[in-house]
N, C-alpha and C. Protein backbone atom coordinates (compact mmCIF):
# COMPACT_ATOMS: atom_id res chain seq x y z
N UNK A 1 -0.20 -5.85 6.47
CA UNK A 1 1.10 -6.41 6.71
C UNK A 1 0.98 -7.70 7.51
N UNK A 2 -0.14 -7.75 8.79
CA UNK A 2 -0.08 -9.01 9.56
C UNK A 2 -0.83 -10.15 8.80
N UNK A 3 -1.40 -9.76 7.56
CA UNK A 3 -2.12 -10.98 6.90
C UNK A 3 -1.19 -11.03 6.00
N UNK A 4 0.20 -10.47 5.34
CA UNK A 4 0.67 -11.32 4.64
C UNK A 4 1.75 -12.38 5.17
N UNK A 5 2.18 -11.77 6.49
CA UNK A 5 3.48 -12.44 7.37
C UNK A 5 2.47 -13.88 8.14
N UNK A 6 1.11 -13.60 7.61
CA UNK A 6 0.57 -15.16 8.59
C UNK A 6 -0.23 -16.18 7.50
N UNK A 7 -0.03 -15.56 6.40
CA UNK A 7 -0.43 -16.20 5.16
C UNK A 7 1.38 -16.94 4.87
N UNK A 8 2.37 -16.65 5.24
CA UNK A 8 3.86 -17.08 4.74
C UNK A 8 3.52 -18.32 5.69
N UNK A 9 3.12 -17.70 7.07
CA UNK A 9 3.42 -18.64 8.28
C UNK A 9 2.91 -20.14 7.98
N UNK A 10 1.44 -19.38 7.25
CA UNK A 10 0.68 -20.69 7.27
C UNK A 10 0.86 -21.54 5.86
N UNK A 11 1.45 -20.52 5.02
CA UNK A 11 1.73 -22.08 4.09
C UNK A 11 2.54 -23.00 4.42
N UNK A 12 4.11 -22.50 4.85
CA UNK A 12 4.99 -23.34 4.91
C UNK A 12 4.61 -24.01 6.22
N UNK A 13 3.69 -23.93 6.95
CA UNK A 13 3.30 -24.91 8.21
C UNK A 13 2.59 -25.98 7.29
N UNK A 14 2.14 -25.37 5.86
CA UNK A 14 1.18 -26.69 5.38
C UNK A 14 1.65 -27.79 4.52
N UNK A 15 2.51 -26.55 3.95
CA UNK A 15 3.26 -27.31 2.79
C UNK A 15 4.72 -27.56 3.11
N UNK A 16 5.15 -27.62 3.96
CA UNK A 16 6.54 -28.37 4.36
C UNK A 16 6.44 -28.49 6.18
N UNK A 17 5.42 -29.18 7.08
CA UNK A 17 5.22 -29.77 7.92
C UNK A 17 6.54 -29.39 8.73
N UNK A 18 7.23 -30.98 8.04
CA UNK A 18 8.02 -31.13 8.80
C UNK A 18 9.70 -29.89 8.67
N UNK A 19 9.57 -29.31 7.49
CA UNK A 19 10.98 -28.51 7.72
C UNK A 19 11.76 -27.49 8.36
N UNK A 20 12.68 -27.16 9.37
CA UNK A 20 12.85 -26.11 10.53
C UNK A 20 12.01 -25.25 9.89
N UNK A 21 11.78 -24.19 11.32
CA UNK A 21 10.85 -22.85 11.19
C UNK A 21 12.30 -21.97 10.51
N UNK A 22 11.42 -20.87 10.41
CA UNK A 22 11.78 -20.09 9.56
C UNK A 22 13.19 -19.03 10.92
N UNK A 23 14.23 -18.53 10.78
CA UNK A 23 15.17 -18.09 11.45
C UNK A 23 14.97 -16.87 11.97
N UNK A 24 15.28 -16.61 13.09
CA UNK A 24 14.87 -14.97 13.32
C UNK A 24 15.48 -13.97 12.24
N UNK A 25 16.56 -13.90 12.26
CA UNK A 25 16.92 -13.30 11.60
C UNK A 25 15.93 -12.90 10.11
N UNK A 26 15.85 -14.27 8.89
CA UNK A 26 14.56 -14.32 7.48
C UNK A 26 13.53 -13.85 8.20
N UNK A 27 13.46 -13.66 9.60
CA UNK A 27 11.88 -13.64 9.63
C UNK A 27 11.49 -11.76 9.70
N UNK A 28 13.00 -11.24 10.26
CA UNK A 28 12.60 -9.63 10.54
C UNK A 28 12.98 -9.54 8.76
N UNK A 29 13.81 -10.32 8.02
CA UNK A 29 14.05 -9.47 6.84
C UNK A 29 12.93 -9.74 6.79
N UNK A 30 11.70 -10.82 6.02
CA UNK A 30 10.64 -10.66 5.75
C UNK A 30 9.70 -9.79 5.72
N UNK A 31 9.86 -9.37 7.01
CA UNK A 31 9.10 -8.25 7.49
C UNK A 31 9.05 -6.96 7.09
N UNK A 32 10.50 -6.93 7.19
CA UNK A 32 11.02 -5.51 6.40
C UNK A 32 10.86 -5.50 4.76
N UNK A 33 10.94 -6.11 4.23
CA UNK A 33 10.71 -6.37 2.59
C UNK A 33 8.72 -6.00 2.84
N UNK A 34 8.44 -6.56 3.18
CA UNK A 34 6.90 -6.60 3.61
C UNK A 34 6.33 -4.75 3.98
N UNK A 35 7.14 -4.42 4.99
CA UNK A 35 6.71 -2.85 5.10
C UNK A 35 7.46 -1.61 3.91
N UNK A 36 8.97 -2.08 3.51
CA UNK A 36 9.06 -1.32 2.06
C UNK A 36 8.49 -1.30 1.31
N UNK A 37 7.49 -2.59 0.92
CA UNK A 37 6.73 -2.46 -0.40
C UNK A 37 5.89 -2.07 -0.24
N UNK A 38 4.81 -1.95 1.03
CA UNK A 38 3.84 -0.93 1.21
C UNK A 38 3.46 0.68 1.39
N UNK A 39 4.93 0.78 1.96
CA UNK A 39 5.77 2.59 1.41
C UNK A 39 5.72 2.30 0.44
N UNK A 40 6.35 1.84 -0.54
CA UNK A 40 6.45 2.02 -2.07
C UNK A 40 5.03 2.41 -2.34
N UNK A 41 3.75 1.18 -1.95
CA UNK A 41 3.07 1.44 -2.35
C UNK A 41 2.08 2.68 -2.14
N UNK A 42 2.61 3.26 -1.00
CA UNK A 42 1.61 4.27 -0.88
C UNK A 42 2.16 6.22 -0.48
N UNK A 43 3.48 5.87 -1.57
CA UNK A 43 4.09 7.24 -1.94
C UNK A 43 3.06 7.99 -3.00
N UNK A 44 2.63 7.25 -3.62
CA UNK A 44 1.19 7.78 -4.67
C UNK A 44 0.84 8.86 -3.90
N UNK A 45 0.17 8.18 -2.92
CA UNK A 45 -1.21 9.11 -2.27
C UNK A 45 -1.04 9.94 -0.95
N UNK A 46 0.38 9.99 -0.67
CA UNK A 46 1.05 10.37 0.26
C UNK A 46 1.32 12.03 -1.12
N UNK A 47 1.97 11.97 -2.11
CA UNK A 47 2.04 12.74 -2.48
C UNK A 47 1.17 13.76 -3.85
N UNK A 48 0.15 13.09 -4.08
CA UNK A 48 -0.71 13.22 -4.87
C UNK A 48 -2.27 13.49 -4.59
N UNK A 49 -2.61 13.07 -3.06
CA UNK A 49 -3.94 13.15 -2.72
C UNK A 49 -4.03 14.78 -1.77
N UNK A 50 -4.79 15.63 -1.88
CA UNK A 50 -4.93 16.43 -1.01
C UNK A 50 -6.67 16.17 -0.50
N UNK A 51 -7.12 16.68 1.19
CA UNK A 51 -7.72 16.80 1.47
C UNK A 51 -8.87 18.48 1.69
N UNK A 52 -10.28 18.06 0.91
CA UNK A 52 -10.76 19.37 0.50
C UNK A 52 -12.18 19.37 1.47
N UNK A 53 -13.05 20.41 1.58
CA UNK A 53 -13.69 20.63 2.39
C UNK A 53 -15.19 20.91 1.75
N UNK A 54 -16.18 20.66 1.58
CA UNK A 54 -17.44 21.17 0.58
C UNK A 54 -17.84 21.86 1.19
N UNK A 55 -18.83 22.86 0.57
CA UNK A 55 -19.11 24.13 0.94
C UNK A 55 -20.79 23.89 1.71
N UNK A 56 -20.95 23.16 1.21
CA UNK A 56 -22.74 23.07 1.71
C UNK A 56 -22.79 22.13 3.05
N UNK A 57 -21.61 20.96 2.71
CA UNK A 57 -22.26 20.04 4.53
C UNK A 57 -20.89 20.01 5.04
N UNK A 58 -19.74 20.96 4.60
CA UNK A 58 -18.43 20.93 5.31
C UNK A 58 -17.93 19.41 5.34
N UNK A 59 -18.30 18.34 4.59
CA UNK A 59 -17.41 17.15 4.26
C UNK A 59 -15.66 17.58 3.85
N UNK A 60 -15.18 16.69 4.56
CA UNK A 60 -14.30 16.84 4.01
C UNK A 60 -13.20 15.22 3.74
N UNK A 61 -13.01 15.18 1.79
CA UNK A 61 -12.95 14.40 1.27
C UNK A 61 -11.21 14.27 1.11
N UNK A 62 -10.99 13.27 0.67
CA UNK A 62 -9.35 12.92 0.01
C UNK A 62 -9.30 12.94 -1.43
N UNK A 63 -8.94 13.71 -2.30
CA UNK A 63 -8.99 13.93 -3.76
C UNK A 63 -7.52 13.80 -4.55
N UNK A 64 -7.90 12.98 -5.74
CA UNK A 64 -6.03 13.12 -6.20
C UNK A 64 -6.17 14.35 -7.03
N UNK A 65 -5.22 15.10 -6.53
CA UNK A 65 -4.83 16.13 -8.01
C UNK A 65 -3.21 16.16 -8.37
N UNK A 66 -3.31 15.39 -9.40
CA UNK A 66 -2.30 14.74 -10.82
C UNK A 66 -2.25 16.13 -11.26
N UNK A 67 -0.60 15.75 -11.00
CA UNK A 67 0.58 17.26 -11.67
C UNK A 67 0.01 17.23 -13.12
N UNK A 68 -0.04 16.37 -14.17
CA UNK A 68 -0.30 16.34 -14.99
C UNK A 68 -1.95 16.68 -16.24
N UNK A 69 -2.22 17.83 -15.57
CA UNK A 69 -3.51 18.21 -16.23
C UNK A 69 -3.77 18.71 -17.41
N UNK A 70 -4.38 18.07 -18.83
CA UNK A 70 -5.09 18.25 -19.66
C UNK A 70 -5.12 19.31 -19.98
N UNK A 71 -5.54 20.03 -21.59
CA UNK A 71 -6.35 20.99 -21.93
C UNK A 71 -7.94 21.03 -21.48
N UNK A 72 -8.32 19.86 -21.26
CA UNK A 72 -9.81 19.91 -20.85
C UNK A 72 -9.98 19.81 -19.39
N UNK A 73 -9.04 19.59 -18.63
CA UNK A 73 -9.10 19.63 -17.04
C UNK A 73 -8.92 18.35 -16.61
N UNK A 74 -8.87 17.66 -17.06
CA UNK A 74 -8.45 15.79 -16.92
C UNK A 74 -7.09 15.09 -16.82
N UNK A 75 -7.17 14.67 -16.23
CA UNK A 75 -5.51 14.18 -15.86
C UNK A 75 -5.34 12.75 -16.49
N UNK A 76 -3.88 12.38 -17.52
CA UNK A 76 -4.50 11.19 -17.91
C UNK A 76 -4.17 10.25 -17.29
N UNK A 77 -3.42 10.46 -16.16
CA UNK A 77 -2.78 9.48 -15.00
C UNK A 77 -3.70 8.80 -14.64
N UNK A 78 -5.18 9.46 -14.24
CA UNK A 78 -5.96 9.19 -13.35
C UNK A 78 -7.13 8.28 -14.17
N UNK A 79 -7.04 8.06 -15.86
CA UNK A 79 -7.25 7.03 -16.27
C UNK A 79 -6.60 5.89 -16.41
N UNK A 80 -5.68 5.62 -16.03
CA UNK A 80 -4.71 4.29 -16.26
C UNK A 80 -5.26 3.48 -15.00
């Protein structure tokens, strides 16, 4: 999130110098548009990943298991 709000910062410092800064106000919406889309992006694995445990060195991994499983055990979500 802080590298895309300083990647905004720094273009328009490059590419319009001289034009007012950006308003408090655009600057929290920004922000907020900025942290919804990263919820968006990570309802996936928030609801799709569970964490499992191996039996031989007790690792324990993050695995997706897709509602959607195959006759052969394969999910085809998890090819796209």
């Amino acid at each position: 999130m802080l590298e895309a709000a300083s990647c905004s910062i720094r273009y328009n410092a490059i590419m319009r110098p001289f034009s007012p800064r950006t308003s408090r106000q655009m600057t929290i919406l920004i922000m907020l548009f900025i942290w919804l889309v990263s919820m968006v992006v990570a309802v996936p694995q928030m609801l799709y990943f569970k964490t499992t445990t191996t039996d031989p060195g007790g690792i324990t991994m993050c695995v997706p298991v897709w509602p959607d499983v195959g006759e052969n055990g394969q999910s085809l979500l998890e090819q796209m």
